[in-house]
PDB file of N, CA and C in Angstrom:
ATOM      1  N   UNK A   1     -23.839  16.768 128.382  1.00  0.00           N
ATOM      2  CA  UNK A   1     -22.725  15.975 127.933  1.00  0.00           C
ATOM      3  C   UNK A   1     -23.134  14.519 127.732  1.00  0.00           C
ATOM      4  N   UNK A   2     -23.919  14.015 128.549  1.00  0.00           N
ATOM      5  CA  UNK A   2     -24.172  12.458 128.772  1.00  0.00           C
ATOM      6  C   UNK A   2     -25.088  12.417 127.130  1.00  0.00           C
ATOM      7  N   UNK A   3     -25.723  13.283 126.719  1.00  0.00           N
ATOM      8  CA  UNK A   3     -26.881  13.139 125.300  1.00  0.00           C
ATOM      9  C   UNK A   3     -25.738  13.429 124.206  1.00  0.00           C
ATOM     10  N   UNK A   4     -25.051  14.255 124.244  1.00  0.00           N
ATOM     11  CA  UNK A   4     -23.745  13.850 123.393  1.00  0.00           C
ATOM     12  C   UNK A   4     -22.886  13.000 123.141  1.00  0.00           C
ATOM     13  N   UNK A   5     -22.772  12.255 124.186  1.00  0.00           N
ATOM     14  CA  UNK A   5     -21.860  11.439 124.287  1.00  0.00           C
ATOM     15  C   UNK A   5     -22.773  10.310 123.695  1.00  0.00           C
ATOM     16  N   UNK A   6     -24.547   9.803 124.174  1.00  0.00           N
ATOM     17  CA  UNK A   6     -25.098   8.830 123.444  1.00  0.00           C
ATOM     18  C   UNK A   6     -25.312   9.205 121.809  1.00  0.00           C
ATOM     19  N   UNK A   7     -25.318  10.381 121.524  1.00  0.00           N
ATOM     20  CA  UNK A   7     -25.493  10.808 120.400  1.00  0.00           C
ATOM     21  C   UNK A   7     -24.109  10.123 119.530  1.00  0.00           C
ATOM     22  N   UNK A   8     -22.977  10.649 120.022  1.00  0.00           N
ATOM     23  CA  UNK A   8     -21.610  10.112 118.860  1.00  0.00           C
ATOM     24  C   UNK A   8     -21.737   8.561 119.009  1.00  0.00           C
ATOM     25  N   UNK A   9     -22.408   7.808 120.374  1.00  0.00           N
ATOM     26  CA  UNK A   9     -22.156   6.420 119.983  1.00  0.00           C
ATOM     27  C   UNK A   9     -23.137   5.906 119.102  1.00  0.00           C
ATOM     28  N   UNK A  10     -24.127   6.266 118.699  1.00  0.00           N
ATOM     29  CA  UNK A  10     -25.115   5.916 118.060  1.00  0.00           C
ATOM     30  C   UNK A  10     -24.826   6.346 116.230  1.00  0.00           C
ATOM     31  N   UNK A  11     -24.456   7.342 116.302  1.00  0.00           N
ATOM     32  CA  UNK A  11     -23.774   7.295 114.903  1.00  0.00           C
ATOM     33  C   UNK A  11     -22.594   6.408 114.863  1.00  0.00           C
ATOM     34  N   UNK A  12     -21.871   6.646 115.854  1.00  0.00           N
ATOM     35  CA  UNK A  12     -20.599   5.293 114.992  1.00  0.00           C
ATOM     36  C   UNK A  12     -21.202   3.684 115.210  1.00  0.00           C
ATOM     37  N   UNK A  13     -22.437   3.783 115.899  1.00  0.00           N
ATOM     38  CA  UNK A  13     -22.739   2.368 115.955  1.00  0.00           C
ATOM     39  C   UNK A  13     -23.516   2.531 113.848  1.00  0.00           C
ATOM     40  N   UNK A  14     -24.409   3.395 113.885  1.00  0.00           N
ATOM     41  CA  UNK A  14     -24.509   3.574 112.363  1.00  0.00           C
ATOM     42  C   UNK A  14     -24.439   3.633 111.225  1.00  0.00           C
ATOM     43  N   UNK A  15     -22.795   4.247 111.426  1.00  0.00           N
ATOM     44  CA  UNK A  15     -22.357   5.022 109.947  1.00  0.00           C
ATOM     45  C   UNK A  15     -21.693   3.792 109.604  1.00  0.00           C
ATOM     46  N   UNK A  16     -21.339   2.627 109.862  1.00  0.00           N
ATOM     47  CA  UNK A  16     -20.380   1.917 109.174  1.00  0.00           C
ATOM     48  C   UNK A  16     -21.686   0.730 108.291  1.00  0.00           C
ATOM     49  N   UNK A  17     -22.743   0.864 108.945  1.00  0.00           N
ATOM     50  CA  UNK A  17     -24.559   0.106 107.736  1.00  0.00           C
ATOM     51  C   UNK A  17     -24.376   0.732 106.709  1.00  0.00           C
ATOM     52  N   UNK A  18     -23.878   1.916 106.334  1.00  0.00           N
ATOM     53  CA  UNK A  18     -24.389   2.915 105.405  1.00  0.00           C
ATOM     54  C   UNK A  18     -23.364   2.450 104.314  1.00  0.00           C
ATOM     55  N   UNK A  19     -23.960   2.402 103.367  1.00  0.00           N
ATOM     56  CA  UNK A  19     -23.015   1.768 102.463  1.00  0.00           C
ATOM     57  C   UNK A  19     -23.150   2.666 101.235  1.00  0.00           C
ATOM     58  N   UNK A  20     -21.803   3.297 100.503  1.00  0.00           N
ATOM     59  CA  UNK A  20     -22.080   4.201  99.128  1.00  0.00           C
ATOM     60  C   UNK A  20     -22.272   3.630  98.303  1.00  0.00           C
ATOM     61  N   UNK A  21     -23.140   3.734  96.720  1.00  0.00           N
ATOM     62  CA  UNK A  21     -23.090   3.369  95.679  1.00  0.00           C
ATOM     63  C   UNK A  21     -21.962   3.227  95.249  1.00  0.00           C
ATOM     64  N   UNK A  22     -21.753   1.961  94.276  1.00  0.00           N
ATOM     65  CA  UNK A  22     -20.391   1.685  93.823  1.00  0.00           C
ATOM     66  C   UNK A  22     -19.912   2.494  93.140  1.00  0.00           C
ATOM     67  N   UNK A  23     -21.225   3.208  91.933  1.00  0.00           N
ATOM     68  CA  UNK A  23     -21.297   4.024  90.846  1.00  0.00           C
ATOM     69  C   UNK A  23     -19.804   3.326  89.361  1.00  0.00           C
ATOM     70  N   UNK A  24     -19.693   1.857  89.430  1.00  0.00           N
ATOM     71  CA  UNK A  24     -18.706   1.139  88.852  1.00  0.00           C
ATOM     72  C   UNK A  24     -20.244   0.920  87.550  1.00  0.00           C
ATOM     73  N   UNK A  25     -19.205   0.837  86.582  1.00  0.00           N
ATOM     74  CA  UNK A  25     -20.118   0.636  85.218  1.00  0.00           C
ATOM     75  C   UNK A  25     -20.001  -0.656  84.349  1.00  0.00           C
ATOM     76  N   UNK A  26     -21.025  -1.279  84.091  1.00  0.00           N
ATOM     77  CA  UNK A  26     -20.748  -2.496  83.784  1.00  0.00           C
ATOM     78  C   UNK A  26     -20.775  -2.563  82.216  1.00  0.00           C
ATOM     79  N   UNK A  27     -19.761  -3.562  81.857  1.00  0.00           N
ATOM     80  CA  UNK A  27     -19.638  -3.282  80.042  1.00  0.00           C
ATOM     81  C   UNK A  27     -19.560  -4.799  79.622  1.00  0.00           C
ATOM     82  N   UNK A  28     -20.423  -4.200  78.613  1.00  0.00           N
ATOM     83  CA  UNK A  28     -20.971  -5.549  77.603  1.00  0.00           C
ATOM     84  C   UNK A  28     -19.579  -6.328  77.118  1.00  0.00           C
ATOM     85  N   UNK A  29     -18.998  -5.944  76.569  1.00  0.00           N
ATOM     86  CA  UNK A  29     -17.564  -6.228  75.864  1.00  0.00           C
ATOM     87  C   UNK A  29     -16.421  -6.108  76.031  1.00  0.00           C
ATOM     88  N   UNK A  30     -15.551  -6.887  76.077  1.00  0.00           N
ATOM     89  CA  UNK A  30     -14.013  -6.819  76.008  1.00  0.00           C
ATOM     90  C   UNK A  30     -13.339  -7.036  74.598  1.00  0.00           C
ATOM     91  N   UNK A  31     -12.719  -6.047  74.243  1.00  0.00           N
ATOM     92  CA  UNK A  31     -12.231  -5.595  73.057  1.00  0.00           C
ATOM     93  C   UNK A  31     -10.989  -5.093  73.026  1.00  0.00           C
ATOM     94  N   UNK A  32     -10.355  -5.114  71.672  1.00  0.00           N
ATOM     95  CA  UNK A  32      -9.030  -4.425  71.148  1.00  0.00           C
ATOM     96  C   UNK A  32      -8.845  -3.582  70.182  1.00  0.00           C
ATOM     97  N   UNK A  33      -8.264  -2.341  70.824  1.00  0.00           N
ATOM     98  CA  UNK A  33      -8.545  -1.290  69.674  1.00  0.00           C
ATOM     99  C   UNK A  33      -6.761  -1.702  68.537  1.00  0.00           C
ATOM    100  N   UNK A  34      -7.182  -2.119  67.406  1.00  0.00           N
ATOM    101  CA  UNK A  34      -6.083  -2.349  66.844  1.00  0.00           C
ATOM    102  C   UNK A  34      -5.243  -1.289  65.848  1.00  0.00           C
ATOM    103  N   UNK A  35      -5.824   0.172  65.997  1.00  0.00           N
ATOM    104  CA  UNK A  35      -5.107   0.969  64.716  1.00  0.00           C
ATOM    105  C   UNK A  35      -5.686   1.755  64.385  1.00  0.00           C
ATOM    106  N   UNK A  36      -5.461   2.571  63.521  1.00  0.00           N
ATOM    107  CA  UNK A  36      -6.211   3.564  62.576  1.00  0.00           C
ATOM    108  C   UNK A  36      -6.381   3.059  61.110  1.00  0.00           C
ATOM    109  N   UNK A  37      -7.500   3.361  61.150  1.00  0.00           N
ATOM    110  CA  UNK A  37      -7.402   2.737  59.646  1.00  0.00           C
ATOM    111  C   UNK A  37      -7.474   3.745  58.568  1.00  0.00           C
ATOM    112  N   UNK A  38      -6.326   3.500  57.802  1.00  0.00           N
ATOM    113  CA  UNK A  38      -5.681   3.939  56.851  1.00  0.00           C
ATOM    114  C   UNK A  38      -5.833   3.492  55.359  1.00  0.00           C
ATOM    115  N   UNK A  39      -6.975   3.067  55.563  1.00  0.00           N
ATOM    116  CA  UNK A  39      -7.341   2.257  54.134  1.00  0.00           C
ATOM    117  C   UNK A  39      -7.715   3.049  52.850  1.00  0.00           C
ATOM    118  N   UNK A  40      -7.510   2.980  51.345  1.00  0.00           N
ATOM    119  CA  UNK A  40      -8.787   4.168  50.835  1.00  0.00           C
ATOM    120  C   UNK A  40      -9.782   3.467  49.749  1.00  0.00           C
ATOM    121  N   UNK A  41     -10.304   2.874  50.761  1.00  0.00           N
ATOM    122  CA  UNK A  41     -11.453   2.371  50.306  1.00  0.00           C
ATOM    123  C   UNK A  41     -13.310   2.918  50.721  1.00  0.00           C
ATOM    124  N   UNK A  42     -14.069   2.881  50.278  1.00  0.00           N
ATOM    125  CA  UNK A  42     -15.412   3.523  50.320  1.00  0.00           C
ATOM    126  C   UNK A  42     -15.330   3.432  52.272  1.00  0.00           C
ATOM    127  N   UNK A  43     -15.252   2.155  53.106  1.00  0.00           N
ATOM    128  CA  UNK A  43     -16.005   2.280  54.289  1.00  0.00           C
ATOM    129  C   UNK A  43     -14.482   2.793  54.914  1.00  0.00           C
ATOM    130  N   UNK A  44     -13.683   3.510  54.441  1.00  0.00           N
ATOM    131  CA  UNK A  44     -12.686   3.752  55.207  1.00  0.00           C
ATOM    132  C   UNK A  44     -12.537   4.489  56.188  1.00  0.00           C
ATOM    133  N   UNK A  45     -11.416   4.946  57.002  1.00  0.00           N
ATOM    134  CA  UNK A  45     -11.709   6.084  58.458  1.00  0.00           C
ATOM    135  C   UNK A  45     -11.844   5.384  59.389  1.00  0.00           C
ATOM    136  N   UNK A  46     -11.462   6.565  60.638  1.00  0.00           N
ATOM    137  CA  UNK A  46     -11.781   5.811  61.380  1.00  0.00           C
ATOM    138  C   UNK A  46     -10.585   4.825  62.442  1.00  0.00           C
ATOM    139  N   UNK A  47     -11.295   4.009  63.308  1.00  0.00           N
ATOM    140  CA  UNK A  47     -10.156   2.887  64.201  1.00  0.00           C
ATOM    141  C   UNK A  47     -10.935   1.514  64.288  1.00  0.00           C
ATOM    142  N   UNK A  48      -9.562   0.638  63.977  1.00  0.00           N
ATOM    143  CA  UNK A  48     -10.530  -0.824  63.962  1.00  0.00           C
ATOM    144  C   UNK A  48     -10.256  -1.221  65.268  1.00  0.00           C
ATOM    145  N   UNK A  49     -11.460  -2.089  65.760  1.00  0.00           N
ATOM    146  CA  UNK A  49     -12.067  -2.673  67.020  1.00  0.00           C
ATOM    147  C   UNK A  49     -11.851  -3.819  66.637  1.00  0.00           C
ATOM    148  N   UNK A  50     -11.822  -5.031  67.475  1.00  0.00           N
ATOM    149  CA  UNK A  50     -11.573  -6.301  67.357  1.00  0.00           C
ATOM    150  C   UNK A  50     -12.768  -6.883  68.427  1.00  0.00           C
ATOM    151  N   UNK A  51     -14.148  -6.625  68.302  1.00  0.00           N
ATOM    152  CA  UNK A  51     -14.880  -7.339  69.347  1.00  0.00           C
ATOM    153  C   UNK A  51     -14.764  -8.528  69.922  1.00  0.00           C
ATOM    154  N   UNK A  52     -14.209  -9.066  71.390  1.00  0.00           N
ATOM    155  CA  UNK A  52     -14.643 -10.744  72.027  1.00  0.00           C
ATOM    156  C   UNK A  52     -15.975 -11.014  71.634  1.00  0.00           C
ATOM    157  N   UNK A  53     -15.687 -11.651  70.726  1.00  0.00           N
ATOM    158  CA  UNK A  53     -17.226 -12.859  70.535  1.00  0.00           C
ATOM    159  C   UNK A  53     -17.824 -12.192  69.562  1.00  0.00           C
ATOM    160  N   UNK A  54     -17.141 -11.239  68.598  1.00  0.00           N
ATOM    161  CA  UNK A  54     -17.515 -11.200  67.284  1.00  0.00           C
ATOM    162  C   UNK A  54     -16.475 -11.381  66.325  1.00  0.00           C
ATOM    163  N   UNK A  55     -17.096 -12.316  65.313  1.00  0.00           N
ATOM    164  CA  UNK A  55     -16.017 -12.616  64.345  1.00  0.00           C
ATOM    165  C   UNK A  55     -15.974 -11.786  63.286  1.00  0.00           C
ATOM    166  N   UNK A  56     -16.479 -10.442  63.055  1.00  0.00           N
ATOM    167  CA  UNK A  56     -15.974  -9.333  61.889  1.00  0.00           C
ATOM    168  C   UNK A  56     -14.942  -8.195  62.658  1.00  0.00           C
ATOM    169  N   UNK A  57     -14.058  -7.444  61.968  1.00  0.00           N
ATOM    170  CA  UNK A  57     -13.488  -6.375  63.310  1.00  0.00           C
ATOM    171  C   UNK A  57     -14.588  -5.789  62.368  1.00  0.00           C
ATOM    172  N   UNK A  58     -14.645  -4.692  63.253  1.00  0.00           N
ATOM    173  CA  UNK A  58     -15.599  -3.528  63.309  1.00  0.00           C
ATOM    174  C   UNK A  58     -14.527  -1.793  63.200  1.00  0.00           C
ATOM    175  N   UNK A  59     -15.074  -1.092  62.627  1.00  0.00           N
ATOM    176  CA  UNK A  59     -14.344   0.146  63.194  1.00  0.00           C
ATOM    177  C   UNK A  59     -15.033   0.929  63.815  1.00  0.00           C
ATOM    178  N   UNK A  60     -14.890   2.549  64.325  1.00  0.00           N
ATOM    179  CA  UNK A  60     -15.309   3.499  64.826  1.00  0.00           C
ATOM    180  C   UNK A  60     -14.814   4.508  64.666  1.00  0.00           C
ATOM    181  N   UNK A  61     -15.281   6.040  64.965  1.00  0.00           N
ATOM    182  CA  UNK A  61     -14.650   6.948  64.266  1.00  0.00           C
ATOM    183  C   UNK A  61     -14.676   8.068  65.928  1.00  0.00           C
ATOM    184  N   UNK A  62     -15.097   7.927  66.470  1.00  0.00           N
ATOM    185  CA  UNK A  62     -15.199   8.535  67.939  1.00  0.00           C
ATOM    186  C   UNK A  62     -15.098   7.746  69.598  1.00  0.00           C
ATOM    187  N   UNK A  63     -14.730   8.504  70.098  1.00  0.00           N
ATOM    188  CA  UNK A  63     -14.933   7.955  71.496  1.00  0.00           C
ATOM    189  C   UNK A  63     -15.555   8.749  72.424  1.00  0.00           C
ATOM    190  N   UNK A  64     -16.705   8.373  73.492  1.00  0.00           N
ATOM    191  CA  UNK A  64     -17.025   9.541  74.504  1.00  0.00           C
ATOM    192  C   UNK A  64     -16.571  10.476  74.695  1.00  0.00           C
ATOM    193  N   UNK A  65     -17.159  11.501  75.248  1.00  0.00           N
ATOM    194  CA  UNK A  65     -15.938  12.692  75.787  1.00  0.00           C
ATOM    195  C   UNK A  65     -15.175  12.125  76.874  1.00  0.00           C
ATOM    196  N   UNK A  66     -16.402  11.418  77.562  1.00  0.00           N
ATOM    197  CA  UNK A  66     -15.836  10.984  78.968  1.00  0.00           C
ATOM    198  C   UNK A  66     -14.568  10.174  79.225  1.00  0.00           C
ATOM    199  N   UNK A  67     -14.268   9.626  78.241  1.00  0.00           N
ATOM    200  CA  UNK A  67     -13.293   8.540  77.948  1.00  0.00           C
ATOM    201  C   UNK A  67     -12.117   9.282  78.284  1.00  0.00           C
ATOM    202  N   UNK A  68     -11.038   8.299  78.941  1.00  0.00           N
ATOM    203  CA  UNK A  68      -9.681   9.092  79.039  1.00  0.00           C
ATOM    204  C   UNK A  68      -8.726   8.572  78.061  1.00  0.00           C
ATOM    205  N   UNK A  69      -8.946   8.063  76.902  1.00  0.00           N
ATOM    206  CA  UNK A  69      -8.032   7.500  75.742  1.00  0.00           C
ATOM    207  C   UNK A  69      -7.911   8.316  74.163  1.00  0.00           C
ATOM    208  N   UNK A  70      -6.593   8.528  74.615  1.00  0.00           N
ATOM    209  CA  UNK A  70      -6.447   9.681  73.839  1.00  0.00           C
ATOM    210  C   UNK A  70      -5.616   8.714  72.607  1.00  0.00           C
ATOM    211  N   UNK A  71      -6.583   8.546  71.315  1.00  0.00           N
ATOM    212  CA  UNK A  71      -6.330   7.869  70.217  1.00  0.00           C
ATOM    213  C   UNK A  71      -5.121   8.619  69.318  1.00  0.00           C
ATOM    214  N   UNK A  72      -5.008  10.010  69.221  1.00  0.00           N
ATOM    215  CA  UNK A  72      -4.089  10.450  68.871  1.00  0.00           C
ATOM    216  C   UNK A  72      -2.637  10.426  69.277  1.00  0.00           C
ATOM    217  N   UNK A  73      -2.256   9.914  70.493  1.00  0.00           N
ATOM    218  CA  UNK A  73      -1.276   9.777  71.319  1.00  0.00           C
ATOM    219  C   UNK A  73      -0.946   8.479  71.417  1.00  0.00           C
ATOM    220  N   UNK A  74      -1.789   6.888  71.646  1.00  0.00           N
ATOM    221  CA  UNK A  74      -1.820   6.232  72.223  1.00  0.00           C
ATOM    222  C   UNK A  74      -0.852   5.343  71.003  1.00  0.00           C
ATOM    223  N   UNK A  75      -0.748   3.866  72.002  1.00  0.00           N
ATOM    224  CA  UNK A  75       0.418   2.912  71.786  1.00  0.00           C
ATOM    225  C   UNK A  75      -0.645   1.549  71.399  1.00  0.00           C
ATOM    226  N   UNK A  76      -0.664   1.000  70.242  1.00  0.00           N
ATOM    227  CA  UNK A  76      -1.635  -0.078  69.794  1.00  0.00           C
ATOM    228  C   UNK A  76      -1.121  -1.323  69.550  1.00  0.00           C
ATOM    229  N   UNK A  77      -1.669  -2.352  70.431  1.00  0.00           N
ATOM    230  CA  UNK A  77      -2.869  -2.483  70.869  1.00  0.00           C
ATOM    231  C   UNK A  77      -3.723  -2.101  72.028  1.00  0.00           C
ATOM    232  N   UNK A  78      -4.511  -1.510  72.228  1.00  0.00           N
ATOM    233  CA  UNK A  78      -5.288  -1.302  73.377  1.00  0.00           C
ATOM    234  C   UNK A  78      -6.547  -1.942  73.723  1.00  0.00           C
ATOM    235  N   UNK A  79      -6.236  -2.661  74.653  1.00  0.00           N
ATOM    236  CA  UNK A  79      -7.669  -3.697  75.653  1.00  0.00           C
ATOM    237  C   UNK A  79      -8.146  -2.596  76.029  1.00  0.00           C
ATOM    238  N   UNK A  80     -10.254  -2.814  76.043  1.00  0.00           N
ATOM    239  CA  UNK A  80     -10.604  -2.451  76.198  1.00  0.00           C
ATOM    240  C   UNK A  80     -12.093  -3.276  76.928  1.00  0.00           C
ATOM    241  N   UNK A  81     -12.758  -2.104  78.107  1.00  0.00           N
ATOM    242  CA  UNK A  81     -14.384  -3.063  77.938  1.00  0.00           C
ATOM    243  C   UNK A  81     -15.466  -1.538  77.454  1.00  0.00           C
ATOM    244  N   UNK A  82     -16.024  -2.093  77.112  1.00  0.00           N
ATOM    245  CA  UNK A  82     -17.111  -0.998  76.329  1.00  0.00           C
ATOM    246  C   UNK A  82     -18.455  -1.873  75.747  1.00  0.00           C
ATOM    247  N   UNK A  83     -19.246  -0.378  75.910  1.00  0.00           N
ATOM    248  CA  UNK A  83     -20.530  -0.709  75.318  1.00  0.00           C
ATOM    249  C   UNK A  83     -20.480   0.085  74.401  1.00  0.00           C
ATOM    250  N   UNK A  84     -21.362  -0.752  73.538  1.00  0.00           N
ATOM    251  CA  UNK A  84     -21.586   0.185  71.665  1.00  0.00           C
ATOM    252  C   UNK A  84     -22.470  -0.592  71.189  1.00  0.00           C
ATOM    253  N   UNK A  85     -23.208  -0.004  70.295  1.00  0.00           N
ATOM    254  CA  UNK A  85     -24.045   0.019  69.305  1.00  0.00           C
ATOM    255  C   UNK A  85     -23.856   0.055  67.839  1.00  0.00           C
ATOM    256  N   UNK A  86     -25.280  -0.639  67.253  1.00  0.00           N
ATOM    257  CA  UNK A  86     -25.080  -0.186  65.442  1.00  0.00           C
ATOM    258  C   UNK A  86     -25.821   1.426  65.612  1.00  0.00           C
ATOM    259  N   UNK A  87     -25.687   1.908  64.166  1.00  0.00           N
ATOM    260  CA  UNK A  87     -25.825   3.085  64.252  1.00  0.00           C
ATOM    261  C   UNK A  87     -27.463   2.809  63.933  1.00  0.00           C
ATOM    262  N   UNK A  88     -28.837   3.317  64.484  1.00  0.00           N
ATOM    263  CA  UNK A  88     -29.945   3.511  63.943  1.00  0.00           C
ATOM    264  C   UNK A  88     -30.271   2.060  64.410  1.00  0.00           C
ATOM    265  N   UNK A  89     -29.479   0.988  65.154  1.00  0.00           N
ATOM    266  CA  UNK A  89     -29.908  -0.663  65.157  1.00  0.00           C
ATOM    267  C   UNK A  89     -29.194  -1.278  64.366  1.00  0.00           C
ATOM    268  N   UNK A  90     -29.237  -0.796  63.363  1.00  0.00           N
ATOM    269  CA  UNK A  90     -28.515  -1.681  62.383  1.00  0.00           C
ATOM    270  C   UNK A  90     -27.428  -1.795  62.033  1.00  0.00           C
ATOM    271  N   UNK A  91     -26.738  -3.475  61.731  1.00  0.00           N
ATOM    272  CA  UNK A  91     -25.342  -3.200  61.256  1.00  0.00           C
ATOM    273  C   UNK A  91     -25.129  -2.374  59.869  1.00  0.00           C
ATOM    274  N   UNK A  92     -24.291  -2.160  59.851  1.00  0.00           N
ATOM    275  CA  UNK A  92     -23.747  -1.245  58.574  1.00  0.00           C
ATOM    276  C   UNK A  92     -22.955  -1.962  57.800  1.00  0.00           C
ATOM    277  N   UNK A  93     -23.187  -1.878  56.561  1.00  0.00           N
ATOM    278  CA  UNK A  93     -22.223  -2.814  55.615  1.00  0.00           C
ATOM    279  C   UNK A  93     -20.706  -2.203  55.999  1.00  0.00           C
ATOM    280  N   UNK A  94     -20.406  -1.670  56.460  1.00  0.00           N
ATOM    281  CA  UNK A  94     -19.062  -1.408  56.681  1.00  0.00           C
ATOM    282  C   UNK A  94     -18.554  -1.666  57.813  1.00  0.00           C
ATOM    283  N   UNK A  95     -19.072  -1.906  58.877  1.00  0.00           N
ATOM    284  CA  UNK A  95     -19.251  -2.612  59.990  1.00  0.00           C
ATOM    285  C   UNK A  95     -18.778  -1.239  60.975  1.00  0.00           C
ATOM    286  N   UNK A  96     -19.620  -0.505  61.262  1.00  0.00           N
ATOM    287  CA  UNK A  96     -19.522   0.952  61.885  1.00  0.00           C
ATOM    288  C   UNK A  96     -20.145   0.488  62.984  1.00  0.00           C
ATOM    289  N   UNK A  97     -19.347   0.682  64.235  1.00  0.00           N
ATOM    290  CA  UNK A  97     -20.250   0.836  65.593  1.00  0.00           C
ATOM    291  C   UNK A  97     -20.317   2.367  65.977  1.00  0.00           C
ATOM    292  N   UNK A  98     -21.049   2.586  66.958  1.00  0.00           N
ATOM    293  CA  UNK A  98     -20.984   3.755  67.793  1.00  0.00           C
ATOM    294  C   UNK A  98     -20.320   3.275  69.858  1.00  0.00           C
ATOM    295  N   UNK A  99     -19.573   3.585  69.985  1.00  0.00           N
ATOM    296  CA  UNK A  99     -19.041   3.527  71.134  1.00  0.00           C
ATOM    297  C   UNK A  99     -19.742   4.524  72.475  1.00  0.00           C
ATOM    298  N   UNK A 100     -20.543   3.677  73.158  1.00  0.00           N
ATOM    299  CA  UNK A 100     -21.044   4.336  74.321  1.00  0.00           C
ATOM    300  C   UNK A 100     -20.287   4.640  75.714  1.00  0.00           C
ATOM    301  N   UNK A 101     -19.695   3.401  76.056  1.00  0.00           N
ATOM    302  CA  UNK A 101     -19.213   3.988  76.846  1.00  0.00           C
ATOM    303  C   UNK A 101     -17.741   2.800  77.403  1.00  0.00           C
ATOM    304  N   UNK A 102     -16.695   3.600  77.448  1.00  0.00           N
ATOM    305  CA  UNK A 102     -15.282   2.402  77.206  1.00  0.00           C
ATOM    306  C   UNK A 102     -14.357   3.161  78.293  1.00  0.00           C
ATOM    307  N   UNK A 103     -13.763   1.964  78.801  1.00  0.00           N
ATOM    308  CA  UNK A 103     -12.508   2.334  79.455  1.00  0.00           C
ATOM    309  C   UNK A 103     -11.128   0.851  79.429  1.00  0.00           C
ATOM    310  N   UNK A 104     -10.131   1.818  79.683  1.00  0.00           N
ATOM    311  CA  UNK A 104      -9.068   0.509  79.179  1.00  0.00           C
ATOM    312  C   UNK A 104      -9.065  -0.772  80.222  1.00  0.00           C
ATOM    313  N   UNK A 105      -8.850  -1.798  79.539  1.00  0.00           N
ATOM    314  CA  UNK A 105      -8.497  -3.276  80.472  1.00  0.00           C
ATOM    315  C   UNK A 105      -7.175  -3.136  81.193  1.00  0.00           C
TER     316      UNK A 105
END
């Protein structure tokens, strides 16, 4: 009993060092998803983005799976932080991102 008893104090002197990964994801951007775009023009389709600290909007045509924003349902405007990319690096004359990874503000 007495090695049990040093045993549970030694873990609770322990377990409270142990610290979990946050596993919290850090995102490049804060953004606004403003719409569907409904345009019929060549770069049309798609949803326009409003990037912080870029002065073109941008659109996109997908979101992660992982994402819980359901574009078909949702109420616009929607804050957002996310990471994204050009497609291949490069911007696109139509200003196409690819969306890596987003969740709402």
């Amino acid at each position: 009993m007495k090695y049990f008893l040093i045993l549970v104090l030694c873990l609770l002197t322990i377990s409270p060092s142990c610290k979990k990964s946050s596993g919290s994801m850090t995102y490049m951007n804060t953004a606004t998803i403003t719409g569907q775009d409904l345009t019929m023009t060549p770069c049309s389709g798609g949803y326009f983005i409003s990037i912080d600290g870029i002065s073109a909007i941008s659109r996109f045509y997908t979101l992660p799976a992982a994402s819980n924003i359901d574009l078909t349902t949702a109420t616009f405007p929607i804050n957002v932080k996310l990471n994204w990319h050009h497609p291949a690096g490069d911007p696109s004359p139509c200003n196409v991102i690819i969306v890596d990874a987003i969740v709402k503000n």
